[in-house]
Protein backbone atom coordinates (compact mmCIF):
# COMPACT_ATOMS: atom_id res chain seq x y z
CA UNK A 1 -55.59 -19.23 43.35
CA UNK A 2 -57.72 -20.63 40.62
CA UNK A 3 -55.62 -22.57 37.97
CA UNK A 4 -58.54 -23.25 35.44
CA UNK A 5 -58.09 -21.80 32.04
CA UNK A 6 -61.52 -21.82 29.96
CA UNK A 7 -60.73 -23.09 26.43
CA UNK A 8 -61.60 -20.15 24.92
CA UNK A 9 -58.33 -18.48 26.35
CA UNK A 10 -56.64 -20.93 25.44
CA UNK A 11 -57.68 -21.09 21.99
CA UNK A 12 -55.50 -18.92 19.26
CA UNK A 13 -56.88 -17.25 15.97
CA UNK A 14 -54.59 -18.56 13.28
CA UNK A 15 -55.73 -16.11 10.99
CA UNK A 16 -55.18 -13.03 13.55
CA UNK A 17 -51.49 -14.50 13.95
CA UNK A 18 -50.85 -14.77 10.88
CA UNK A 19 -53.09 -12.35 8.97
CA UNK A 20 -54.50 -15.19 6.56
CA UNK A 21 -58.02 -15.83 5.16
CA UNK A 22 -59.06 -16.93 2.12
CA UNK A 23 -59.58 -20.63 -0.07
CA UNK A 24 -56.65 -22.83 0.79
CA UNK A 25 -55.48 -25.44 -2.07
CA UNK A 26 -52.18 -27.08 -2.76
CA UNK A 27 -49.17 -26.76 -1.03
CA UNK A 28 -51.65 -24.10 1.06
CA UNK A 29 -53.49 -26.56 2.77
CA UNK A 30 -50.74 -28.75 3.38
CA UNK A 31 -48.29 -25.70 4.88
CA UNK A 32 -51.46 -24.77 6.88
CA UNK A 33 -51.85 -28.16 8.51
CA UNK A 34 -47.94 -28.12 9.16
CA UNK A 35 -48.61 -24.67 11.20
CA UNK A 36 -51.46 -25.93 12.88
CA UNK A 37 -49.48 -29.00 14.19
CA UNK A 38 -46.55 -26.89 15.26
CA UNK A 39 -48.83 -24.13 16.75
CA UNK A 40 -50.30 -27.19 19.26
CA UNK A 41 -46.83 -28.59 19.88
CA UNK A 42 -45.96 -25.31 21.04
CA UNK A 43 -48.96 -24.52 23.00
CA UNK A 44 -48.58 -27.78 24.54
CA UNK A 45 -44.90 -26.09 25.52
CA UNK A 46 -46.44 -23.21 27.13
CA UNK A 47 -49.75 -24.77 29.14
CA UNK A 48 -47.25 -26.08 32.36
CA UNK A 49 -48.73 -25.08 35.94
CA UNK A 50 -46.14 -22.36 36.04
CA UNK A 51 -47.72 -20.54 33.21
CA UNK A 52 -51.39 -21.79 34.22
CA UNK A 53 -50.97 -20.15 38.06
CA UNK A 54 -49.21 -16.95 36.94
CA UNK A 55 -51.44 -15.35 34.15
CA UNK A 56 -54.80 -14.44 33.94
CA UNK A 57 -57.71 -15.81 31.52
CA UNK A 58 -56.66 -12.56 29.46
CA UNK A 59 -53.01 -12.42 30.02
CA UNK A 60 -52.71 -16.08 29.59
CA UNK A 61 -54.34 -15.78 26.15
CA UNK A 62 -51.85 -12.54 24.90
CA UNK A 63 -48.91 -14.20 27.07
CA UNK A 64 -49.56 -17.55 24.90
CA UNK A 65 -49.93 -15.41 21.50
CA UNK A 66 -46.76 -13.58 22.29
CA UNK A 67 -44.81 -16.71 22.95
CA UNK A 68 -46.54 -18.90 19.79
CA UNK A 69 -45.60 -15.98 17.35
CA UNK A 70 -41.99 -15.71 18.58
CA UNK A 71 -41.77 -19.61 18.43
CA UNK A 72 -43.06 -19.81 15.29
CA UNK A 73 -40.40 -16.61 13.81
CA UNK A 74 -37.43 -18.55 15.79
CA UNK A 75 -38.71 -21.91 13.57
CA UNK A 76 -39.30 -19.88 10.14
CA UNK A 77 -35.05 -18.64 11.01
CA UNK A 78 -33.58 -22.46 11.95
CA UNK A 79 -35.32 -23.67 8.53
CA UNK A 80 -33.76 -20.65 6.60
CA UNK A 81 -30.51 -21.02 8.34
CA UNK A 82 -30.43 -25.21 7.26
CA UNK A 83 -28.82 -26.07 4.26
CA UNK A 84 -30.83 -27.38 1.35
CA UNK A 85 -32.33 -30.92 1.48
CA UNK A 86 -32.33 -31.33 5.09
């Protein structure tokens, strides 16, 4: 079986997962770059050979967006859940 992965399947569309466009300024930019550094952390999570030999090129790519989003909702609940100043 052939474990390659082109890049562009493994690539996400931050504004398709999140539904954002537009300027970014401010506390924007730098909540953007926060995402962005989470989103790779997390893909980083999901791209082990278990994952690589089981999907597809296109399953791999919805399988990855499916698991990013869900990562990212289970993050947005453990910051609301923390207590203030942590």
């Amino acid at each position: 079986m052939d474990t390659s992965i082109s890049s562009a399947a493994m690539s996400v569309d931050l504004n398709g997962l999140f539904g954002t466009s537009g300027p970014e300024t401010g506390d924007n930019l730098r909540a953007n770059k926060g995402i962005k550094s989470l989103i790779e952390i997390y893909k980083a999570l999901f791209r082990i050979p278990e994952n690589l030999d089981h999907y597809s090129e296109s399953d791999y790519r919805t399988a990855e967006r499916r698991f990013l989003k869900y990562a990212l909702e289970q993050r947005k609940i453990e910051m609301e859940k923390a207590p203030h100043g942590e």
